[in-house]
Protein backbone atom coordinates (compact mmCIF):
# COMPACT_ATOMS: atom_id res chain seq x y z
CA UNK A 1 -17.50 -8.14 24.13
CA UNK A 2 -13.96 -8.04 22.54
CA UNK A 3 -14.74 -8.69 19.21
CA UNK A 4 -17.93 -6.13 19.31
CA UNK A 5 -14.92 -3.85 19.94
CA UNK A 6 -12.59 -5.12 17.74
CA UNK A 7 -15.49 -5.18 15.06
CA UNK A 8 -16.69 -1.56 15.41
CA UNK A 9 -13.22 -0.30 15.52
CA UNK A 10 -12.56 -2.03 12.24
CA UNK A 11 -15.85 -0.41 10.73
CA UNK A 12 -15.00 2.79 12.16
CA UNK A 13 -11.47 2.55 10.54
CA UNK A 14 -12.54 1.32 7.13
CA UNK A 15 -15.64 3.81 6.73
CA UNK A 16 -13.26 6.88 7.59
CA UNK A 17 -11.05 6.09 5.14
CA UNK A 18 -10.89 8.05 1.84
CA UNK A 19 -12.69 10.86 3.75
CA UNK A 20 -9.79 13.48 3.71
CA UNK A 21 -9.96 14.95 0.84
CA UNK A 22 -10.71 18.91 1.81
CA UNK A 23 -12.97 20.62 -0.83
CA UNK A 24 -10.94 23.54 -2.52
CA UNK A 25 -12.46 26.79 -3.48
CA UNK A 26 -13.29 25.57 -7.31
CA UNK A 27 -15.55 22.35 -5.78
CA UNK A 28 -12.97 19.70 -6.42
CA UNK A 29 -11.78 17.64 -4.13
CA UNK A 30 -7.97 18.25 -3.12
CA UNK A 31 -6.87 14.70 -2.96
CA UNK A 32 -8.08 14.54 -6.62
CA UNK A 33 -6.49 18.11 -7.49
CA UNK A 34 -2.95 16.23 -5.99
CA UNK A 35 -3.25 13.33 -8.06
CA UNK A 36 -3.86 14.79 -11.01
CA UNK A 37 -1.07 17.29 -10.99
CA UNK A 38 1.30 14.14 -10.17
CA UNK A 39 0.29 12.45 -13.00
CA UNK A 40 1.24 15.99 -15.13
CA UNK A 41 4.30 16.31 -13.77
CA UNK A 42 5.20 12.89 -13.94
CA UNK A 43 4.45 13.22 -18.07
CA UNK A 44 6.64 16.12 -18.32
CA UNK A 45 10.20 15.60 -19.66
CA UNK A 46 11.55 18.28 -17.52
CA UNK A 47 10.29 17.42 -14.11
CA UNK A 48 12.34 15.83 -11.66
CA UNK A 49 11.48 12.32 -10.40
CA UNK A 50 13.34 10.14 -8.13
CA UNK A 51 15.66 7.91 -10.77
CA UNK A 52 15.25 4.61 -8.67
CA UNK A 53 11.35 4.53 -8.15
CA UNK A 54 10.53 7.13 -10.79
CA UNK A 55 8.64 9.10 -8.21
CA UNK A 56 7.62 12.77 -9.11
CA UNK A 57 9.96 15.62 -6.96
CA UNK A 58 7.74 17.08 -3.85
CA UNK A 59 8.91 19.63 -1.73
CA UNK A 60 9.63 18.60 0.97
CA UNK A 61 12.49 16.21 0.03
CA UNK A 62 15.94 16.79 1.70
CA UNK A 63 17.99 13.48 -0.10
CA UNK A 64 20.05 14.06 -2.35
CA UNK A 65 23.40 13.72 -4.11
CA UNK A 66 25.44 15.25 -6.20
CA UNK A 67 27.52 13.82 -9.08
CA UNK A 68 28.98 15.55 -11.52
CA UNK A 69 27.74 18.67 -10.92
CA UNK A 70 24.26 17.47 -11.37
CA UNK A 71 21.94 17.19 -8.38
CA UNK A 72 19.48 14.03 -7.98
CA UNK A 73 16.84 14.36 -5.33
CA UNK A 74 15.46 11.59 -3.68
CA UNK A 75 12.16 10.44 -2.02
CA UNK A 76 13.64 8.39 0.76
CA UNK A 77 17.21 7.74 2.44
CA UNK A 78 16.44 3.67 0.63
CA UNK A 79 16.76 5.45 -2.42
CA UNK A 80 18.72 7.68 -1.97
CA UNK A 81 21.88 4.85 -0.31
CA UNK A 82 20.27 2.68 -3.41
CA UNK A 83 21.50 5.19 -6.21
CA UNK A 84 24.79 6.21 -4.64
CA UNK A 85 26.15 2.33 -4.64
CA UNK A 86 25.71 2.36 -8.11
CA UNK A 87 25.11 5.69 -9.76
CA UNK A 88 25.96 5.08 -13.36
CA UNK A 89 22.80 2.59 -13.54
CA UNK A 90 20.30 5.13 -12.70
CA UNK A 91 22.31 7.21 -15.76
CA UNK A 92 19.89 10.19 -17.62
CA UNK A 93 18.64 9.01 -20.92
C-alpha cells in the first residue's frame, strides 16, 4: 500500500512539473517569454549581472555593495559575502 502511495505521488509530482507556464495575451507561454528576455539581457554589455555567478540583475534583489562609488548587486547573500572577501577579483573588464 505504501509504495502505491509513494508511486502515485511521484507520478503526480513529475507529470505537474513544467506545467506553470501562464499563457500571456500574445499566445506564448510566460516561462518561455522569461527565458528569453534573460538570455537578451544577459547578451547586453550594459546590463547588470551578478560578477561571481554572472547571473542577469532581477528585481527583486536587495544584496549589494558598494565600492568605490560603484554599486554591485547580488543574487544571493553567498555571493554577495563571496565578492566582498575579495573584491578586486570580480574587477569590471
Amino acid at each position: 500500500m505504501k509504495a502505491i502511495l509513494l508511486i502515485s505521488g511521484l507520478v503526480l509530482t513529475l507529470t505537474s512539473c513544467g506545467n506553470n507556464s501562464a499563457k500571456s495575451t500574445d499566445g506564448t507561454t510566460t516561462m518561455h517569454t522569461d527565458a528569453h528576455k534573460e538570455v537578451a539581457e544577459a547578451k547586453d554589455p550594459n546590463a547588470k549581472v551578478d560578477p561571481v555567478c554572472d547571473m542577469p540583475k532581477k528585481a527583486d534583489w536587495t544584496e549589494f555593495s558598494v565600492v568605490n562609488k560603484d554599486t554591485t548587486w547580488f543574487c544571493s547573500p553567498h555571493c554577495k559575502e563571496t565578492f566582498d572577501k575579495d573584491p578586486a577579483k570580480f574587477a569590471k573588464k
